[in-house]
Protein backbone atom coordinates (compact mmCIF):
# COMPACT_ATOMS: atom_id res chain seq x y z
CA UNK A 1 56.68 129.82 151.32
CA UNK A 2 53.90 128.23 149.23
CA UNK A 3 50.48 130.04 149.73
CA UNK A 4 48.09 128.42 147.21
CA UNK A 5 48.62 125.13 145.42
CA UNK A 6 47.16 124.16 141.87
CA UNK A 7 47.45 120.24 142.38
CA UNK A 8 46.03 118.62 138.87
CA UNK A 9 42.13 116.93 139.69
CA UNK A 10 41.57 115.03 136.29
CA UNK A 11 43.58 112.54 134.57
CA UNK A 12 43.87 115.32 131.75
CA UNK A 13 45.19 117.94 133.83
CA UNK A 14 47.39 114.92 135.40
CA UNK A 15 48.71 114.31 131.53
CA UNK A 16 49.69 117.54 130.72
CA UNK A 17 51.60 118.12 134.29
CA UNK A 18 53.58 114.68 132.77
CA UNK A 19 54.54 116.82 129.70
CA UNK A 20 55.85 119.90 131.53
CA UNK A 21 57.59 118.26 134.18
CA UNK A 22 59.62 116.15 131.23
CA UNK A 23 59.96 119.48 129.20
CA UNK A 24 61.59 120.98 132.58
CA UNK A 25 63.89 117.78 133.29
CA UNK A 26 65.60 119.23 129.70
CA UNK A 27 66.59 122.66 131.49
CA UNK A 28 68.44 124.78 129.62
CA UNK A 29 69.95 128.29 131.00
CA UNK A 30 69.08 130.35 127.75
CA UNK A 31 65.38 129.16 127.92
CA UNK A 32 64.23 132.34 130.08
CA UNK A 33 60.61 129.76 129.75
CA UNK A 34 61.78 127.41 131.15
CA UNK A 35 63.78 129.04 133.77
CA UNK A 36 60.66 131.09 135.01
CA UNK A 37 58.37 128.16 135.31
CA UNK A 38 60.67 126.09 137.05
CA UNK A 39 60.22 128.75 140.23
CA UNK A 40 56.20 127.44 140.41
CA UNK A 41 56.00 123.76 140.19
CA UNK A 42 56.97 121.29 142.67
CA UNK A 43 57.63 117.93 141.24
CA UNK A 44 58.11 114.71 143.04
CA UNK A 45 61.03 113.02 142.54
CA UNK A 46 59.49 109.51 142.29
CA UNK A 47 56.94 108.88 139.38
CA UNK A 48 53.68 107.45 139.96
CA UNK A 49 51.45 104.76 138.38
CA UNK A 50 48.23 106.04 137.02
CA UNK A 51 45.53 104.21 135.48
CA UNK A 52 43.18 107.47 134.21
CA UNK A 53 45.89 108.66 131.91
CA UNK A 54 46.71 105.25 130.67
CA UNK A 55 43.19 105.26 129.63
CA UNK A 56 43.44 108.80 127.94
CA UNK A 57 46.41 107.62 126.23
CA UNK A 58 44.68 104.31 125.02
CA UNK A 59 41.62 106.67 123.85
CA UNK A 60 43.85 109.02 121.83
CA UNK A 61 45.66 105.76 120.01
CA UNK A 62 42.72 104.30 119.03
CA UNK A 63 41.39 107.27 117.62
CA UNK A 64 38.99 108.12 120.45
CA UNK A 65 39.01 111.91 121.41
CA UNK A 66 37.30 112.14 124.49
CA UNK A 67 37.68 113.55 128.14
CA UNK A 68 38.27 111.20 131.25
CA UNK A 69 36.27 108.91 132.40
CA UNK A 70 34.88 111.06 135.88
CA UNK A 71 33.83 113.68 132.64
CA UNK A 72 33.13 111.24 130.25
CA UNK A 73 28.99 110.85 129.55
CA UNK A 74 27.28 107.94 131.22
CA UNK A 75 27.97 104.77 128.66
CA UNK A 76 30.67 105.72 127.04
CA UNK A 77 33.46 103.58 126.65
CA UNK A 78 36.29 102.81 124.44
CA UNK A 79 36.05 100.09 121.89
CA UNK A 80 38.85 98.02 123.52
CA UNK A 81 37.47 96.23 126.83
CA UNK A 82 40.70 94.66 127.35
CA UNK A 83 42.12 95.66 130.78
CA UNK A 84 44.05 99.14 130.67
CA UNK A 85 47.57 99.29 132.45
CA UNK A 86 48.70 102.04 134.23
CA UNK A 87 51.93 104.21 133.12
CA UNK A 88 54.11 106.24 135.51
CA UNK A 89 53.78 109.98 135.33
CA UNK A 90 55.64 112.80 137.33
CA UNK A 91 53.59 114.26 139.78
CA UNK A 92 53.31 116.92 141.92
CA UNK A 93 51.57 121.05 142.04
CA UNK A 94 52.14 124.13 141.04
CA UNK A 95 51.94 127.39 143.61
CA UNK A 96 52.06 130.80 144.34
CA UNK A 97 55.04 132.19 146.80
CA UNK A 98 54.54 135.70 147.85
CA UNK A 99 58.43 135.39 148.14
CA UNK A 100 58.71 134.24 144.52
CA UNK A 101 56.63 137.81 142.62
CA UNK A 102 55.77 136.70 139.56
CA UNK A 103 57.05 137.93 135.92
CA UNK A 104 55.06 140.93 135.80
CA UNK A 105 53.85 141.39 139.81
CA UNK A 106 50.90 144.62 138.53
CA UNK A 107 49.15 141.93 137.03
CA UNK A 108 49.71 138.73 138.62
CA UNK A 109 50.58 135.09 138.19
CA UNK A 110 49.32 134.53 135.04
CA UNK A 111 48.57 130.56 134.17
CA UNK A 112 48.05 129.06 130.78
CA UNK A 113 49.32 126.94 127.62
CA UNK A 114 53.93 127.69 126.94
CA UNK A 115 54.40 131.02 125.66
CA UNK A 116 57.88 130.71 124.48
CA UNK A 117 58.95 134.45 124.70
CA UNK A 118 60.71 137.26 126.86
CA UNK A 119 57.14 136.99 128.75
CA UNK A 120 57.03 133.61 129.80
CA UNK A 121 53.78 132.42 131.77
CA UNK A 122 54.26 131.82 135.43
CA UNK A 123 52.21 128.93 135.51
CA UNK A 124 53.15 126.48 132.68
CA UNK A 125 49.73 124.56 132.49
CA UNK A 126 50.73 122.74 129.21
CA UNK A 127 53.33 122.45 126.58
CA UNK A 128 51.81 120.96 123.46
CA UNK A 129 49.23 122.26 120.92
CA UNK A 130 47.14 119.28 121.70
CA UNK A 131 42.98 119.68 120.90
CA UNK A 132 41.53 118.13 123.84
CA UNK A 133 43.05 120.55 126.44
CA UNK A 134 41.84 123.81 124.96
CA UNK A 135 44.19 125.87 127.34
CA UNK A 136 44.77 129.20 125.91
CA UNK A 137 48.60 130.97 126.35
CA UNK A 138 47.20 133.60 128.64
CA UNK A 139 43.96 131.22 130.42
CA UNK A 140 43.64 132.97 134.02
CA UNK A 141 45.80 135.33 136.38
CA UNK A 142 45.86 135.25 140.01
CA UNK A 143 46.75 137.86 142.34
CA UNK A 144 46.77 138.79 145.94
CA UNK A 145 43.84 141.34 146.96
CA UNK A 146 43.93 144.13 149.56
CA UNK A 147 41.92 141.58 151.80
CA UNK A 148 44.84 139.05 152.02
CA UNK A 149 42.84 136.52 149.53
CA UNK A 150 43.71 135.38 145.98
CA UNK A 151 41.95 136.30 143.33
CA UNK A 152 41.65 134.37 139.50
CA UNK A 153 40.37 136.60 136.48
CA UNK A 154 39.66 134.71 132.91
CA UNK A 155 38.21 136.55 129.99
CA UNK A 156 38.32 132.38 128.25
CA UNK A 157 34.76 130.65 128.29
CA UNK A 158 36.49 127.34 129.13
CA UNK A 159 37.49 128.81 133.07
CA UNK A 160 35.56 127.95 136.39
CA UNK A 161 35.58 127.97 139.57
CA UNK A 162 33.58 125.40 141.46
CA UNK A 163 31.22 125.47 138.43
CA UNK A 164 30.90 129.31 138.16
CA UNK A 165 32.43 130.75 134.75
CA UNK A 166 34.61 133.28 135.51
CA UNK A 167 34.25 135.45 132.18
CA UNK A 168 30.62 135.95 133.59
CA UNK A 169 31.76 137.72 136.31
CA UNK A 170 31.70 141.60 136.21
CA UNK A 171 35.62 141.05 137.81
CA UNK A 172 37.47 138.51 139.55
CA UNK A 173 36.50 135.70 141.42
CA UNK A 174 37.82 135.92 145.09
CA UNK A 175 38.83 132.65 146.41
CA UNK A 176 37.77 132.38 150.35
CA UNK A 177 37.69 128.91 150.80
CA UNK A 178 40.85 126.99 151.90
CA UNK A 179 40.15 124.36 149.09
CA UNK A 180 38.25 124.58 145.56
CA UNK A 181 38.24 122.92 141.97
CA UNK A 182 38.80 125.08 139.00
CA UNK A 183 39.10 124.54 135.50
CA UNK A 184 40.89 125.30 132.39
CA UNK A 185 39.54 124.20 129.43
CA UNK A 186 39.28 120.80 130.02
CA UNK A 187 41.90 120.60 133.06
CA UNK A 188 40.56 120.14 136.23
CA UNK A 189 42.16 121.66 139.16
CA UNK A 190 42.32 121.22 143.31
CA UNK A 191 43.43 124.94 144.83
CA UNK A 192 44.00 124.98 148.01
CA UNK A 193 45.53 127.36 150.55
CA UNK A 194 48.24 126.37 152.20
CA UNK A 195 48.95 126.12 156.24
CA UNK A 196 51.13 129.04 155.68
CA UNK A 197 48.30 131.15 154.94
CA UNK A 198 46.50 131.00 158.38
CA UNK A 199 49.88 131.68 160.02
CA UNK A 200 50.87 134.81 161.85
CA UNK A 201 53.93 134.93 159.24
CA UNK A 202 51.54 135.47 156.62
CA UNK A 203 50.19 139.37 156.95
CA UNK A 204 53.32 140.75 157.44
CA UNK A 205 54.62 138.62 153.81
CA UNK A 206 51.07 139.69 152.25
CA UNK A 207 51.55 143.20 153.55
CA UNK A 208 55.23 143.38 151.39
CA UNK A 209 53.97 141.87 148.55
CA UNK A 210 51.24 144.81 148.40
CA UNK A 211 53.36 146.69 148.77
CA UNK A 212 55.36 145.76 145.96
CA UNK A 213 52.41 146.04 143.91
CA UNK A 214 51.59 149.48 145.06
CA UNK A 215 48.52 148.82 147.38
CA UNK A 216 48.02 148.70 151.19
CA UNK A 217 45.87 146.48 153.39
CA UNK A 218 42.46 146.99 153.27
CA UNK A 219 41.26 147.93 156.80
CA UNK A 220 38.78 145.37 156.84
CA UNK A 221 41.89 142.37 156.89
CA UNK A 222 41.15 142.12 160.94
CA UNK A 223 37.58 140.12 159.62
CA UNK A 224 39.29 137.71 157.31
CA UNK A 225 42.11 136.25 158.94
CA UNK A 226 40.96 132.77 158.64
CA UNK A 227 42.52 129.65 160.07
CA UNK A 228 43.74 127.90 157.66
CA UNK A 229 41.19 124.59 157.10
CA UNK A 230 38.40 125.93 158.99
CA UNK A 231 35.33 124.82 157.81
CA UNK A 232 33.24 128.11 157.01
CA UNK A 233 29.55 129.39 157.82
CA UNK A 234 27.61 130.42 154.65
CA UNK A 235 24.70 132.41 154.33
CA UNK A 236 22.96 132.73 151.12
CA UNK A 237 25.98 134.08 148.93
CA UNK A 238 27.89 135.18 151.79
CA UNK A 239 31.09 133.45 153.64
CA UNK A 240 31.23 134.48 157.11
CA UNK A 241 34.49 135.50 158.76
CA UNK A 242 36.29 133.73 161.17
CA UNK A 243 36.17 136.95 163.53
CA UNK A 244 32.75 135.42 164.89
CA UNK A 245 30.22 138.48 166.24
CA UNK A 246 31.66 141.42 166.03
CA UNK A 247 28.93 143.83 167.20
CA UNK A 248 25.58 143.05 169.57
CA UNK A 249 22.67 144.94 170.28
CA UNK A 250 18.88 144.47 171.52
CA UNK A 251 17.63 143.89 168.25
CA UNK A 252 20.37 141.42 166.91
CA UNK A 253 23.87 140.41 166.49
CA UNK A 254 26.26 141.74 163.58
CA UNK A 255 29.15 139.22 161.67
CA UNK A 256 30.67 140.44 158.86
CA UNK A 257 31.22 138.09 155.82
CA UNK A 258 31.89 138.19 152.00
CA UNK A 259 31.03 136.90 148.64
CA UNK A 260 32.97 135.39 146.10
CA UNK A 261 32.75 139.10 143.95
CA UNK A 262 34.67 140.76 146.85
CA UNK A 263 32.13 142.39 148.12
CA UNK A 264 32.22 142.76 152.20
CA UNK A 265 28.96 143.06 153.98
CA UNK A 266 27.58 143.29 158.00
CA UNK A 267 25.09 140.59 158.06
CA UNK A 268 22.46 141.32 160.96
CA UNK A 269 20.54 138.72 162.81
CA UNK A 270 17.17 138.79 164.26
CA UNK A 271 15.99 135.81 165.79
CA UNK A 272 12.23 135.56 166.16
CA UNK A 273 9.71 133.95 168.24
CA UNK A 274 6.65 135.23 168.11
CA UNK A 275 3.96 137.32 165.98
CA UNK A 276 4.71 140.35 168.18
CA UNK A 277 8.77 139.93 167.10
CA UNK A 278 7.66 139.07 163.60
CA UNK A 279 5.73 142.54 163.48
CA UNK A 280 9.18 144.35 165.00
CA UNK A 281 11.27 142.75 162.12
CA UNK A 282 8.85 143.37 159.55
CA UNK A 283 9.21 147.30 160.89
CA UNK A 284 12.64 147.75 161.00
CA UNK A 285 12.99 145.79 157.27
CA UNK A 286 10.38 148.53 155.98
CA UNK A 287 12.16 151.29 157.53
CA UNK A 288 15.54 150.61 156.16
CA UNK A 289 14.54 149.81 152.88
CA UNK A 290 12.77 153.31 152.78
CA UNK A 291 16.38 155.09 154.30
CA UNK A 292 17.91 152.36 151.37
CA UNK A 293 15.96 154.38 148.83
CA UNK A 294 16.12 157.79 150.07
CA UNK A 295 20.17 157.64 150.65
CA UNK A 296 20.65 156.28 146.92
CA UNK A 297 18.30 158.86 145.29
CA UNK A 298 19.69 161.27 146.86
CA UNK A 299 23.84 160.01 146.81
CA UNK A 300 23.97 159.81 150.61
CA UNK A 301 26.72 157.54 151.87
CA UNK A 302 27.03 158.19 155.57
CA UNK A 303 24.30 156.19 156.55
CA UNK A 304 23.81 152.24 156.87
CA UNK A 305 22.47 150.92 153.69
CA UNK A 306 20.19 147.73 152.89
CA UNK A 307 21.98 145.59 150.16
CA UNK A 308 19.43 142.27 150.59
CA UNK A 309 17.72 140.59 152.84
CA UNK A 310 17.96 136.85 154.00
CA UNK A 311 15.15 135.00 156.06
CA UNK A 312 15.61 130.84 156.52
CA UNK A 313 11.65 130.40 156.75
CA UNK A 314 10.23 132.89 152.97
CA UNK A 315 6.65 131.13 153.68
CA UNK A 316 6.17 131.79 157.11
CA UNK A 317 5.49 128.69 158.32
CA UNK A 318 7.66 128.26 161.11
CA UNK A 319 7.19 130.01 164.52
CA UNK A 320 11.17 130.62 165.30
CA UNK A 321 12.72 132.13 162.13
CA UNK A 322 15.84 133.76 161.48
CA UNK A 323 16.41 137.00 159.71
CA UNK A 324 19.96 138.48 157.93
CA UNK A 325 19.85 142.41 157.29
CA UNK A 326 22.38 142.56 154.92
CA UNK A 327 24.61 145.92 155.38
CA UNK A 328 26.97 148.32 153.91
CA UNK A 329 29.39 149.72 154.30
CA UNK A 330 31.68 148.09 157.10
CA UNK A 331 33.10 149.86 159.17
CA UNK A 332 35.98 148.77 160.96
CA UNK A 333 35.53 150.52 164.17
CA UNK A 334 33.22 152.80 166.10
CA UNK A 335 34.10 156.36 167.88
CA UNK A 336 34.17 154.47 170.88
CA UNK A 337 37.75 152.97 169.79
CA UNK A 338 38.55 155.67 167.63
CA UNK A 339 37.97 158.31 170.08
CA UNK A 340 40.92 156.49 172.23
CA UNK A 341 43.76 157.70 169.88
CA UNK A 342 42.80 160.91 170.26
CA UNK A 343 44.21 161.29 174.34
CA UNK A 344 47.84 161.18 173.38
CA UNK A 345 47.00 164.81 170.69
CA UNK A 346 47.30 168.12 172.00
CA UNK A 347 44.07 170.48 172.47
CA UNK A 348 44.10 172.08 168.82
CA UNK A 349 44.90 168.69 167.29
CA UNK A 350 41.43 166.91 169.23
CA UNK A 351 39.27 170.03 168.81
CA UNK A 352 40.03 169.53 164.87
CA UNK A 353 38.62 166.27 164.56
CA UNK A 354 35.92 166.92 166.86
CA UNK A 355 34.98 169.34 163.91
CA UNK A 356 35.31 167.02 160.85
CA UNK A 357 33.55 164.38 163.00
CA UNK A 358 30.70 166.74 163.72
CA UNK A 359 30.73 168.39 160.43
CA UNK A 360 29.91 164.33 159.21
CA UNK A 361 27.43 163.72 161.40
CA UNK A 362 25.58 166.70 161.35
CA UNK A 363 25.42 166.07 156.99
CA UNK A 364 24.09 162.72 157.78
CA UNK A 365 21.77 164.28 159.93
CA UNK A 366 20.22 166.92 157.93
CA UNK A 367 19.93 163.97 155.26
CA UNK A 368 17.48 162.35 157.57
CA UNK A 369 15.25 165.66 158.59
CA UNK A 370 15.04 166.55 155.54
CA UNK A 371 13.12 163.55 154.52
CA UNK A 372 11.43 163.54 157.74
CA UNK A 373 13.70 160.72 159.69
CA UNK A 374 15.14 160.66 163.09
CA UNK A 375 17.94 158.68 164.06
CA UNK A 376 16.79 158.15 167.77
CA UNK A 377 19.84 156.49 169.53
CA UNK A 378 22.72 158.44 168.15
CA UNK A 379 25.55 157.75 170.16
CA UNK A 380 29.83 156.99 170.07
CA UNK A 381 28.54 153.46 168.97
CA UNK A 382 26.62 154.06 166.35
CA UNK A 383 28.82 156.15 164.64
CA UNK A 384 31.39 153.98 162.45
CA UNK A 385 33.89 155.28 160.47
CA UNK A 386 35.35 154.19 157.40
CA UNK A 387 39.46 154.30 157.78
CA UNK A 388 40.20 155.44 161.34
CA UNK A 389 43.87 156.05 160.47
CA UNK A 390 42.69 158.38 157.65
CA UNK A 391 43.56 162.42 157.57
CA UNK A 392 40.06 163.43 156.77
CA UNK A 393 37.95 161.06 159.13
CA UNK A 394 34.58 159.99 157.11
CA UNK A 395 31.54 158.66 159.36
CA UNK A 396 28.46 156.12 158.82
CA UNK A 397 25.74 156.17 161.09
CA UNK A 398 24.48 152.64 161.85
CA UNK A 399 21.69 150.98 163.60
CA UNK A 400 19.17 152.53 160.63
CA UNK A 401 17.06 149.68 160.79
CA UNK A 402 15.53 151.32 164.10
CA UNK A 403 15.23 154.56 162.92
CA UNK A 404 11.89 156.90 163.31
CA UNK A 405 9.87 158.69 160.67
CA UNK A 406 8.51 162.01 161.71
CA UNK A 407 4.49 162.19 160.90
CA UNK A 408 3.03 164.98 159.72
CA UNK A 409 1.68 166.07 162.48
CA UNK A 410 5.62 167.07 163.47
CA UNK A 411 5.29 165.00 166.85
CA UNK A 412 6.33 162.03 167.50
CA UNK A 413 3.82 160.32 170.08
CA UNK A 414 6.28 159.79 173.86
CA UNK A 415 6.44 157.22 174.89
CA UNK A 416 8.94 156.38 177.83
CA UNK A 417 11.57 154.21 177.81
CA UNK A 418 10.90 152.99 174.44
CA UNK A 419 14.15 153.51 172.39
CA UNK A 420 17.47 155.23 172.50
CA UNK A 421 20.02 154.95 175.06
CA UNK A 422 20.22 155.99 178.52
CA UNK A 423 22.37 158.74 179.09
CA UNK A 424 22.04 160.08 175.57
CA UNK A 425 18.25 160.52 174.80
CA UNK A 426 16.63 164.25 175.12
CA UNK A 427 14.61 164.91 178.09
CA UNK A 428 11.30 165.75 175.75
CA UNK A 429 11.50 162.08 174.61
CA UNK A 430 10.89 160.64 177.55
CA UNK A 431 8.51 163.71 179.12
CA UNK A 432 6.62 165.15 176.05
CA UNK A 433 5.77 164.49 172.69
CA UNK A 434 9.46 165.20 170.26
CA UNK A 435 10.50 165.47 166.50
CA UNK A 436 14.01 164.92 164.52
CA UNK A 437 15.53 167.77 166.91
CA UNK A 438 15.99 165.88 169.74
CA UNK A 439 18.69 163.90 167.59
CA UNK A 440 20.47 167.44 168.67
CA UNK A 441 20.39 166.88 171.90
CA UNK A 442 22.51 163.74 171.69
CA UNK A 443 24.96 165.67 168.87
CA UNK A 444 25.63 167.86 171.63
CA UNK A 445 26.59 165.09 174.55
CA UNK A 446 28.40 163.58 171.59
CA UNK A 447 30.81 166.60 171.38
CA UNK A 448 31.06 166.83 174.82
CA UNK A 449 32.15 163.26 175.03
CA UNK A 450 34.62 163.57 172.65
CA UNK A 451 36.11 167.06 173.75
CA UNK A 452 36.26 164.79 177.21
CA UNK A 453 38.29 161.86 176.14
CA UNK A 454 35.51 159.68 175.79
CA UNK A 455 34.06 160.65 179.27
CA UNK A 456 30.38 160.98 179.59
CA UNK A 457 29.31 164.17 181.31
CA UNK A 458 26.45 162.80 183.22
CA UNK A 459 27.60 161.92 187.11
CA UNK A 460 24.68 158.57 187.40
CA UNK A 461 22.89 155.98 185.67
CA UNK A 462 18.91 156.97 186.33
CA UNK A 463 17.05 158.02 183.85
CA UNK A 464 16.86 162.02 184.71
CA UNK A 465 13.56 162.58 182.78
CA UNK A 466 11.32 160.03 184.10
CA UNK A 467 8.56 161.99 185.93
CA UNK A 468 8.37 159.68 189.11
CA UNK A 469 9.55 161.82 192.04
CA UNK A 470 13.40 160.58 191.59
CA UNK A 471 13.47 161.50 188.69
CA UNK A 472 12.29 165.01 189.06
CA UNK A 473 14.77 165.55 191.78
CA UNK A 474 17.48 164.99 189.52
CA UNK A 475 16.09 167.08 186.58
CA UNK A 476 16.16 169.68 189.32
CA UNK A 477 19.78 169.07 190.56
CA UNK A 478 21.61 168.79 187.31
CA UNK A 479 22.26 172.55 186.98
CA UNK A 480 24.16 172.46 190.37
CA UNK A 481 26.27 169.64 189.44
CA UNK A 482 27.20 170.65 186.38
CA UNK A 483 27.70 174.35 187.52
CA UNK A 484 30.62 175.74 185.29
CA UNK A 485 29.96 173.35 182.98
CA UNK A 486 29.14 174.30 179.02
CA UNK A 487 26.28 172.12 178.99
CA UNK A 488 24.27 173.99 181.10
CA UNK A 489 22.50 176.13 178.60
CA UNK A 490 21.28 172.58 177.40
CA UNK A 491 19.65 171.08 180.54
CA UNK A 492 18.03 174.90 181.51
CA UNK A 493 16.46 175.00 177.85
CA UNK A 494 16.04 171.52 176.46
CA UNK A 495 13.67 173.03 173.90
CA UNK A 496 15.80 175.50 172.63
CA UNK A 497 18.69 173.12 171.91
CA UNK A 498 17.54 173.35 167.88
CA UNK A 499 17.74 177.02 167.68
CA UNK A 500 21.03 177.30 169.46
């Protein structure tokens, strides 16, 4: 089944489709060229009348090199005005069949000008030595990535896509839209994924052609299984995936989407309203450009990083603005989901990835206090991790962007039900003034949880550590409802909790 189509765009490209579809219609059994190419080109069985390579052809007799006329400079015309006739050319596309590997399937489909050899081309883009198409024998080679996308690579200066020249490009160009116009030399091309591509058929035929080619789904697929034709949402560079929002949160709402270099980011986005919201984004962009610059000095990759940021109003002139944090890494899931696969494990087998998990955290952690940072709402859903069906688990602690410097006074100033999460945040951060060691009081639920099959020990939803008489009452009753229980030492000395 046909996943991408190469369907000639320009009466030159239209020409030199002519030329190979005739030098097929000779087949011949001992050509091994011939026979190869004949596996990606569809050709109609009628021919059609065209005008544009009439013209060309005209051109060309008269002694006129030149391109087509939709390339041609404004004025310029051949010397005959005399009406041109059309002539009848084969038509039709060439495309790529995950069913169909190509000659060499490491490297790809690889298009260009006849190479008349034991390694044909797979795409047989011309078949004459003629100037004006400037189509090298090895032009551009497409292949399927990890992310179930195609991707082109061209080291020739005479290769775009939609205007971008691929041997600029530090690697391949990843090709995320269901339709585009590329070039070689001076053949223009329509690609276009085919409905085939959006179907449910599709992974599991992507996922054996990897396979073949010794590589495995990327984890991040889930995000980019686009229907096929849908018309995509772009911001700035970025393509955003079909999956819609994936993550919310009081401060914004996370989509994940990716660039044409194959990079995959979480785009954040703040909405805001007012001055006072203005202020709060203006924060959170200083803080995690600081944690940006601290994590790359130092090599730290377990925490949220800033790649760019993205704001529709730059002069401030508009009261309601939107704002894009642009993240990495993406994770594909949180502990919350991860945790879940952990029920069906015996004891031993749960306690051990309670302790890689921990061990994780507890580096990303000490990253932060040592340059004076708290995370402040640490929690099952702020900790992502990288490949959940890894052996050795590796986390990323998200939600940076709201993180809290510790002054040098080594206090942060309380002030209730500010931040954090209810039913993870220390009781000194809501009572009494706190530093980065109250991010150990939520490590500490955070094993619990886990140990517990995802069950939070706390028995209510009130805040404990307000200081309103309710609250005191169940400060004071937590040690006999949690008699037995491991966590005790932890509500008895809150304070303590960093020497333990």
């Amino acid at each position: 089944m046909a996943v991408l189509t190469l369907t000639p765009y320009n009466a030159e490209a239209k020409l030199e489709f002519f030329r190979v579809a005739d030098w097929l219609q000779k087949q011949d059994a001992t050509d091994v060229a011939r026979v190869h190419a004949r596996k990606y080109i569809y050709i109609r069985d009628e021919p059609v009348q065209d005008v544009g390579v009439a013209q060309i052809l005209r051109r060309r007799l008269t002694g006129i090199v030149s391109r087509s006329p939709s390339s041609s400079p404004p004025g310029q015309q051949p010397h005959s005005t005399s009406p041109v006739r059309s002539v009848d050319i084969w038509s039709g596309f060439y495309y790529l069949d995950l069913g169909e590997p190509p000659f060499n399937p490491k490297r790809g489909w690889v298009a260009g000008r006849l190479r008349p050899n034991q390694k044909p081309n797979d795409l047989v883009l011309s078949v004459s030595q003629d100037p004006n198409v400037m189509v090298r024998q090895t032009h551009a080679v497409f292949q399927l990535s990890d992310m179930g996308s195609f991707t082109v690579h061209s080291r020739a200066n005479m290769a775009t896509v939609n205007e971008e020249t691929l041997a600029d490009l530090d690697g391949p160009y990843y090709l995320q839209d269901t339709n585009a116009i590329m070039t070689f030399g001076y053949l223009k091309y329509r690609v276009a994924y085919s409905p085939f591509w959006g179907s449910d058929k599709y992974q599991p035929a992507a996922e054996k052609y990897l396979n073949l080619i010794g590589k495995q789904q990327n984890v991040l697929w889930k995000y980019f299984e686009t229907p096929w034709g849908e018309t995509p949402i772009r911001i700035g560079e970025w393509r955003i995936s079909s999956s819609g929002t994936v993550a919310t949160g009081g401060s914004g709402r996370v989509s994940i989407g990716s660039n044409s270099a194959g990079q995959v980011a979480a785009l954040k986005r703040i909405s805001i309203s007012n001055s006072q919201s203005r202020y709060g984004v203006a924060a959170r962009r200083d803080t995690i450009r600081k944690i940006t610059h601290l994590a790359q000095k130092a090599g730290e990759d377990r925490v949220l990083l800033l790649l760019d940021i993205i704001d529709d109003d730059p002069s401030g002139s508009n009261r309601a603005v939107d704002t894009w944090f642009v993240l990495q890494p993406v994770v594909p899931e949180t502990l919350v989901k991860t945790c879940k696969r952990w029920f069906q494990k015996d004891q031993m087998s749960k306690l051990k990835l309670v302790k890689t998990v921990m061990i994780e955290i507890l580096g990303a952690l000490q990253f932060l206090h040592s340059n004076r940072w708290m995370h402040g709402d640490l929690k099952p859903g702020n900790v992502g991790i990288r490949d959940p069906k890894a052996d050795q688990l590796e986390i990323v602690l998200i939600d940076m962007d709201e993180a809290t410097p510790v002054p040098s006074t080594g206090k942060v100033q309380c002030n209730p039900e500010s931040g954090g999460t209810l039913g993870w945040i220390s009781p000194e951060r809501e009572m009494a003034d706190y530093d980065e060691s109250c991010d150990l009081w939520s490590l500490g639920l955070l094993a619990v949880w886990l140990i517990n099959d995802g069950r939070h020990p706390w028995k209510f939803s009130v805040n404990p550590w307000q200081s309103w008489k309710r609250g005191r009452t169940l400060t004071e009753s937590l040690p006999l409802l949690y008699e037995g229980f491991f966590v005790i030492p932890m509500l008895e000395q809150p304070n303590s909790k960093s020497q333990d």
